[in-house]
Each structure stands twice: as C-alpha cells, then as structure tokens.
C-alpha atoms as a PDB file:
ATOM      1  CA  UNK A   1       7.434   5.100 -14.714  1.00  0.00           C
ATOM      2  CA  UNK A   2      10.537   4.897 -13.056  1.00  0.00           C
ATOM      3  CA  UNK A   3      14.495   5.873 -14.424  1.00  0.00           C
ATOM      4  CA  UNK A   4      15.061   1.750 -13.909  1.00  0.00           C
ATOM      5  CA  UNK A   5      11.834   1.170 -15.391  1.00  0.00           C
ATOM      6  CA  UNK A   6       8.632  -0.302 -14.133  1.00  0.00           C
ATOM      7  CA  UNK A   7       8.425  -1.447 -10.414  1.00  0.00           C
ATOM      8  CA  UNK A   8       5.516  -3.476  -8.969  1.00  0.00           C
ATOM      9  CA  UNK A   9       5.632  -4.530  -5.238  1.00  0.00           C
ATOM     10  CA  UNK A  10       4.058  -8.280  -4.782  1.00  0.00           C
ATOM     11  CA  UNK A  11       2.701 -10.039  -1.931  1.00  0.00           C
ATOM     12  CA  UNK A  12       2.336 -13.571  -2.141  1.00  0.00           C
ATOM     13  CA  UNK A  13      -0.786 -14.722   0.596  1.00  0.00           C
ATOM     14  CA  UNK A  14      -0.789 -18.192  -1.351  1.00  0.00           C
ATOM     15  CA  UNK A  15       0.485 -21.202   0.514  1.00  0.00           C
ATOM     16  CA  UNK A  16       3.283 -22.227  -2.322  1.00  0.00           C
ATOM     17  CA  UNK A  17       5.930 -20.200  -4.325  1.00  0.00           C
ATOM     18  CA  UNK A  18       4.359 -18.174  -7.097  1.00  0.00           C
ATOM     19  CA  UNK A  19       5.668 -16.265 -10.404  1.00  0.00           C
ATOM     20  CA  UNK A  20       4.263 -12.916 -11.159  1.00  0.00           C
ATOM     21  CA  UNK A  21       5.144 -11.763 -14.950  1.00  0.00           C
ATOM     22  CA  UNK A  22       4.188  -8.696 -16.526  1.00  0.00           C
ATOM     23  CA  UNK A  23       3.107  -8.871 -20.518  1.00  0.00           C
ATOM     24  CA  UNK A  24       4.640  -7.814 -22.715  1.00  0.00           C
ATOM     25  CA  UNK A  25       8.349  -7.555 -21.433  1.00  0.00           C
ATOM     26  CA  UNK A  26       8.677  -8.972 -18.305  1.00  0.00           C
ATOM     27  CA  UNK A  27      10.070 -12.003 -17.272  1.00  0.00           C
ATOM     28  CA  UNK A  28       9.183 -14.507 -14.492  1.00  0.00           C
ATOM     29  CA  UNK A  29       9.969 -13.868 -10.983  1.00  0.00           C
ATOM     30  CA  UNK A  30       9.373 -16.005  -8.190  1.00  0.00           C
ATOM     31  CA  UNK A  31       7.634 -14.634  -4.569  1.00  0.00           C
ATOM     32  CA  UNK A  32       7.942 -17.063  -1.859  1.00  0.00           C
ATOM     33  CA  UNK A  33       4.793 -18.032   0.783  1.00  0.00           C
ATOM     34  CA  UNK A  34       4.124 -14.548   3.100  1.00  0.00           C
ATOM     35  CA  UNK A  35       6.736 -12.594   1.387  1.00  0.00           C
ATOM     36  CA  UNK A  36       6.452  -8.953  -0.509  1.00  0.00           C
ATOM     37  CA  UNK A  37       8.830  -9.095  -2.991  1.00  0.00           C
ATOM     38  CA  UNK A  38       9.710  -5.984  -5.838  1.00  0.00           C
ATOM     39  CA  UNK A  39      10.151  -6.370  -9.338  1.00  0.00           C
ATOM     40  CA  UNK A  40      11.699  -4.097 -11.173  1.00  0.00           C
ATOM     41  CA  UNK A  41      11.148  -4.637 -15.294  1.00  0.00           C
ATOM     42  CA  UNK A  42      13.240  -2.281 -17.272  1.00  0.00           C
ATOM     43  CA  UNK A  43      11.904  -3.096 -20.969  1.00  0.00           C
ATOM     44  CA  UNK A  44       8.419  -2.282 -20.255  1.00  0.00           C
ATOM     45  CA  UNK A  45       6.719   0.791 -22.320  1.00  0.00           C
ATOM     46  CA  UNK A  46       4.067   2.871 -21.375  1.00  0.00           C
ATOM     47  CA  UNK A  47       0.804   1.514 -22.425  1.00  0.00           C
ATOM     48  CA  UNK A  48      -0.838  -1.473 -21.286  1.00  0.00           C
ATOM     49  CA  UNK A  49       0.456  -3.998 -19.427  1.00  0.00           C
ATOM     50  CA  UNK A  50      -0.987  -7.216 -18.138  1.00  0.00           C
ATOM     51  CA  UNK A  51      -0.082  -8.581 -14.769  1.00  0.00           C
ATOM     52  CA  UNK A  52      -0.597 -12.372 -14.108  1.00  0.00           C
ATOM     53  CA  UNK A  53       0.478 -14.402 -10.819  1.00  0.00           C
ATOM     54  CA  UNK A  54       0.496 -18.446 -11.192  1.00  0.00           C
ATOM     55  CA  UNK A  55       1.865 -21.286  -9.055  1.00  0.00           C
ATOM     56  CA  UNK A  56       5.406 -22.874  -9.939  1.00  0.00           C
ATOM     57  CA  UNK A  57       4.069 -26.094  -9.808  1.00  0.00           C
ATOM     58  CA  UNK A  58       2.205 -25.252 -12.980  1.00  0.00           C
ATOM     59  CA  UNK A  59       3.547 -25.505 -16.598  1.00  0.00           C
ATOM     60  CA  UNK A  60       2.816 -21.447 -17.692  1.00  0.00           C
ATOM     61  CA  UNK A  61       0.077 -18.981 -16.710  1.00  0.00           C
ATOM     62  CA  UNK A  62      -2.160 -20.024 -19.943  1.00  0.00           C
ATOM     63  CA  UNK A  63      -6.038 -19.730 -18.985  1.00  0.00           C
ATOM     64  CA  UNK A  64      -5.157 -17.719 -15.575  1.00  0.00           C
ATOM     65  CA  UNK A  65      -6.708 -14.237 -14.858  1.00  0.00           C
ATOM     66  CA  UNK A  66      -4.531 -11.106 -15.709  1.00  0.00           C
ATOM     67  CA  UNK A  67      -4.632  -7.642 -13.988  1.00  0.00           C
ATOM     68  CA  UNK A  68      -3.753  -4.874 -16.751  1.00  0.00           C
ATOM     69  CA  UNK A  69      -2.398  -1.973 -15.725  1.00  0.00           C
ATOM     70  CA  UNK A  70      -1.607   1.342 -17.579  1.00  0.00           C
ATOM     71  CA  UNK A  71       1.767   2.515 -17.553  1.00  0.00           C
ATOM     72  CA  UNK A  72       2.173   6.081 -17.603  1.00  0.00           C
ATOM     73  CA  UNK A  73       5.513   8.158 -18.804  1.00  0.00           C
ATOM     74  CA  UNK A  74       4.766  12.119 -17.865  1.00  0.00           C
ATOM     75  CA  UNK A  75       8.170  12.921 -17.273  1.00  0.00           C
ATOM     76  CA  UNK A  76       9.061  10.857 -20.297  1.00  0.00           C
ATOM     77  CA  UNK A  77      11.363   8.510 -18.698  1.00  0.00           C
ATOM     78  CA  UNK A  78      11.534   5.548 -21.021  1.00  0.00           C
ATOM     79  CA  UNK A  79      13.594   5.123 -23.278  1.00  0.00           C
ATOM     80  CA  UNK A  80      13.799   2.385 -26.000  1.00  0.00           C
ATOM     81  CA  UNK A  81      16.179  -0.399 -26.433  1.00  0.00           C
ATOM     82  CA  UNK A  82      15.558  -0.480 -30.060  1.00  0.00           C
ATOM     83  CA  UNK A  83      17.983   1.816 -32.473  1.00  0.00           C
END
C-alpha cells in the first residue's frame, strides 16, 4: 500500500486496446497495444483484490479469468472514505 493508494503497473502484449480493473474499487482503465501503463486506485482496502484484463471491444469482463492479489497495509496507510 501506497499514501495514493494501490498502484499496479500493466503491460498490454495483446494486439487491441485492453481495460484492466481491479475488484472491488477500481474502475476501468484502458492500456493501449505494447504499452506499460500505471494505475493508481485510491479506494482500494487491504484484503483481497481481484485483477481482471479484457478487450474493449467486449461488453464487460463477465466469464474472464481474474488474478487476486492481497493487499497489504503494514505501515497502515489506508485510510477510509467512509465517516
């Protein structure tokens, strides 16, 4: 965990645009052919997060393989938009 919150670096080796989004919390992003783009994702928690990359051309990233990912907090960083 970050101070600006969660930051994944993303390489897109596909031959078309794809979106990466992190769940839950994170919205779409778009990586372009051969380019390493980074995300940053400030509402993400520690915990579990799932990481799924999909094609533009398709409708949403329903039925597509997810990479999860534990975010961890030692320092305590996060802090929670809720009050």
């Amino acid at each position: 965990m970050h101070p600006s919150g969660l930051h994944l670096l993303v390489t897109n080796e596909a031959q078309e645009p794809m979106y990466v989004i992190a769940i839950p919390g994170g919205s779409e992003r778009e990586v372009l052919p051969g380019q390493t783009s980074e995300f940053v994702w400030s509402g993400i928690q520690p915990g579990s997060v799932e990481v799924v990359c999909y094609p533009v051309s398709e409708p949403s990233h329903d039925g597509r393989a997810t990479q999860e990912l534990t975010v961890v907090d030692p320092d305590r960083l996060f802090t929670s938009s809720d009050v």
